[in-house]
C-alpha atoms as a PDB file:
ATOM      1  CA  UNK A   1     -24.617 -19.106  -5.262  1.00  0.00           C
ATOM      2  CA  UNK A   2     -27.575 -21.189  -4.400  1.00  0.00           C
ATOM      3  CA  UNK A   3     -31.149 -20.124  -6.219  1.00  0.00           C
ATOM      4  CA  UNK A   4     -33.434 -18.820  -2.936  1.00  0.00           C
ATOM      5  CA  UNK A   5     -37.189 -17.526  -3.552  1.00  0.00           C
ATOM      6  CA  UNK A   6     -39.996 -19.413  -4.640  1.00  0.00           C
ATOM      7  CA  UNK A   7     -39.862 -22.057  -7.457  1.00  0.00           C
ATOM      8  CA  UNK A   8     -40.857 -21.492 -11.250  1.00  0.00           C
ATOM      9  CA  UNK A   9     -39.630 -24.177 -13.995  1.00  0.00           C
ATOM     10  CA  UNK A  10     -40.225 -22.625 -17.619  1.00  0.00           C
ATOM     11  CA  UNK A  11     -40.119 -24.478 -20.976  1.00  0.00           C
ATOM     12  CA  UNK A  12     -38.135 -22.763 -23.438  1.00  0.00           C
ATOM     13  CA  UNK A  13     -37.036 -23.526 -26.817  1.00  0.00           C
ATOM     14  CA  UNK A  14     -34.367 -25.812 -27.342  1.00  0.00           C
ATOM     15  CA  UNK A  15     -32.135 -23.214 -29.094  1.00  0.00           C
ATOM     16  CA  UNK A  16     -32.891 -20.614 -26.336  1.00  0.00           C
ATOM     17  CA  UNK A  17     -31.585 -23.503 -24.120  1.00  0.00           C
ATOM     18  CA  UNK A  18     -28.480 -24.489 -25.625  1.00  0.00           C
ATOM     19  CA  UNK A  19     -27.578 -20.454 -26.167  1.00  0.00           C
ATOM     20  CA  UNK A  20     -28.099 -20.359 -22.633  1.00  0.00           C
ATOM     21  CA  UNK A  21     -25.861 -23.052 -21.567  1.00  0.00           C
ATOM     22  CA  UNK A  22     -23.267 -21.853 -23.794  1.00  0.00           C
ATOM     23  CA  UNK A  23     -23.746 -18.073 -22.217  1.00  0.00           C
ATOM     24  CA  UNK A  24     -23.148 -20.164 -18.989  1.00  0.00           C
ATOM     25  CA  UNK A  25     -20.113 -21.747 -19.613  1.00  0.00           C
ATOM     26  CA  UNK A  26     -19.128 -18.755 -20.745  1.00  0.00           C
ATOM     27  CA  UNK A  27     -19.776 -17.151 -17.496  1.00  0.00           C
ATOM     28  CA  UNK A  28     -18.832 -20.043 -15.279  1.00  0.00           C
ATOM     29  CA  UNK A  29     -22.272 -20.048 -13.642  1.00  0.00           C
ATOM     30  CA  UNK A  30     -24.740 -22.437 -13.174  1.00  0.00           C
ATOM     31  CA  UNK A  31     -27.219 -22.889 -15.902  1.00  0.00           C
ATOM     32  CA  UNK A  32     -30.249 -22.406 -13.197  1.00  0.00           C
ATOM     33  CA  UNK A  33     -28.804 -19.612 -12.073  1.00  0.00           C
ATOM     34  CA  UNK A  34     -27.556 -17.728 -14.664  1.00  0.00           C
ATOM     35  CA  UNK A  35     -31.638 -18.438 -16.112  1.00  0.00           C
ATOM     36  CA  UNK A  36     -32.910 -17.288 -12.618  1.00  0.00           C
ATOM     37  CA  UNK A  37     -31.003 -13.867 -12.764  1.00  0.00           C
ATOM     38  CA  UNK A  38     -32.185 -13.350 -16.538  1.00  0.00           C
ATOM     39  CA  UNK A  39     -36.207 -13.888 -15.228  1.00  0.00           C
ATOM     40  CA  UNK A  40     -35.471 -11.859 -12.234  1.00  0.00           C
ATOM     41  CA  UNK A  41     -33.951  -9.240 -14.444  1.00  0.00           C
ATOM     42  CA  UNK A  42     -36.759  -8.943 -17.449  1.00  0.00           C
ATOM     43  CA  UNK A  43     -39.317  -9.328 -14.156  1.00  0.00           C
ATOM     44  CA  UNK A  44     -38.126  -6.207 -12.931  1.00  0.00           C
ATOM     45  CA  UNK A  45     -38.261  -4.491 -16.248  1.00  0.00           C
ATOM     46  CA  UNK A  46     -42.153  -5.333 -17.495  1.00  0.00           C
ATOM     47  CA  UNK A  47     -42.711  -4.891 -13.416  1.00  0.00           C
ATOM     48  CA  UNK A  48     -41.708  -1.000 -14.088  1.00  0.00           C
ATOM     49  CA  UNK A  49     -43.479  -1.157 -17.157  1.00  0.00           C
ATOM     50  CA  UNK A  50     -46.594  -2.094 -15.466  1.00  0.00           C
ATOM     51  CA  UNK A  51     -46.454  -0.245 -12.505  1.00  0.00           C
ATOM     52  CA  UNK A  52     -46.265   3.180 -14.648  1.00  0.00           C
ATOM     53  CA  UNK A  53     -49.423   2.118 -16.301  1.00  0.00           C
ATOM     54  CA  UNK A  54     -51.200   0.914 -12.977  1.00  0.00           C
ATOM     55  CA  UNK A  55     -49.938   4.798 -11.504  1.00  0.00           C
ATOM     56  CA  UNK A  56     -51.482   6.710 -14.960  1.00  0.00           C
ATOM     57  CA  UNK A  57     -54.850   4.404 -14.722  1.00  0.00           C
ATOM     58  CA  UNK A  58     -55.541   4.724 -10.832  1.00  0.00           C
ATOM     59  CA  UNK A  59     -55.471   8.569 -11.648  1.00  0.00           C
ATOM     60  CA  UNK A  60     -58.047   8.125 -13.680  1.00  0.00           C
ATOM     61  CA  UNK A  61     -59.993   6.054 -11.113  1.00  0.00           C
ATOM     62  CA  UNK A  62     -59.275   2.225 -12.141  1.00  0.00           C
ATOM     63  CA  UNK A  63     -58.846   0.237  -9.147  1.00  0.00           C
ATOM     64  CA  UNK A  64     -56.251  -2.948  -9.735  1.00  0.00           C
ATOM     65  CA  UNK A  65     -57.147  -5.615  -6.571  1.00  0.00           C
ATOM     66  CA  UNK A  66     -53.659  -7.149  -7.174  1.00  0.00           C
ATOM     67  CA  UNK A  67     -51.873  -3.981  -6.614  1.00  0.00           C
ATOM     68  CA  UNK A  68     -53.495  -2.744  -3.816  1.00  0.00           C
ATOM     69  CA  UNK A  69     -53.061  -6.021  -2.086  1.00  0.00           C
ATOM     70  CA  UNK A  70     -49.247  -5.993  -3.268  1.00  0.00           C
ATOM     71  CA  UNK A  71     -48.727  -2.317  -1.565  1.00  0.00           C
ATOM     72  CA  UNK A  72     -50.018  -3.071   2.026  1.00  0.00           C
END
């Protein structure tokens, strides 16, 4: 599986890193890609997060410029 979508390189600690490898190996998948689907994953989860709060706040009349563009 090749990674597709826009590029992001993070830093992370050197013991995050090697845990990460070993989860790898351990999965037979690609270090960059087993990292990409762990992003993608926690992305998805804060995204939900957010969007509740966004929902609760435009009810009470806040306007967010980033999620109005991000709807159209």
């Amino acid at each position: 599986m090749s990674i597709r979508g826009k590029e992001v390189r993070p830093y992370i600690d050197d013991i995050m890193h090697e845990r990460l490898s070993i989860i790898a190996e351990y999965r037979d998948v690609q270090l960059a890609e087993l990292a990409a689907r762990f992003l993608e994953k926690q992305i998805a989860a804060e995204w939900h997060e957010v969007s509740v709060l966004i929902e609760r706040s435009e009810r009470l009349g806040k306007r967010w410029k980033a999620a109005e563009s991000d709807r159209k």
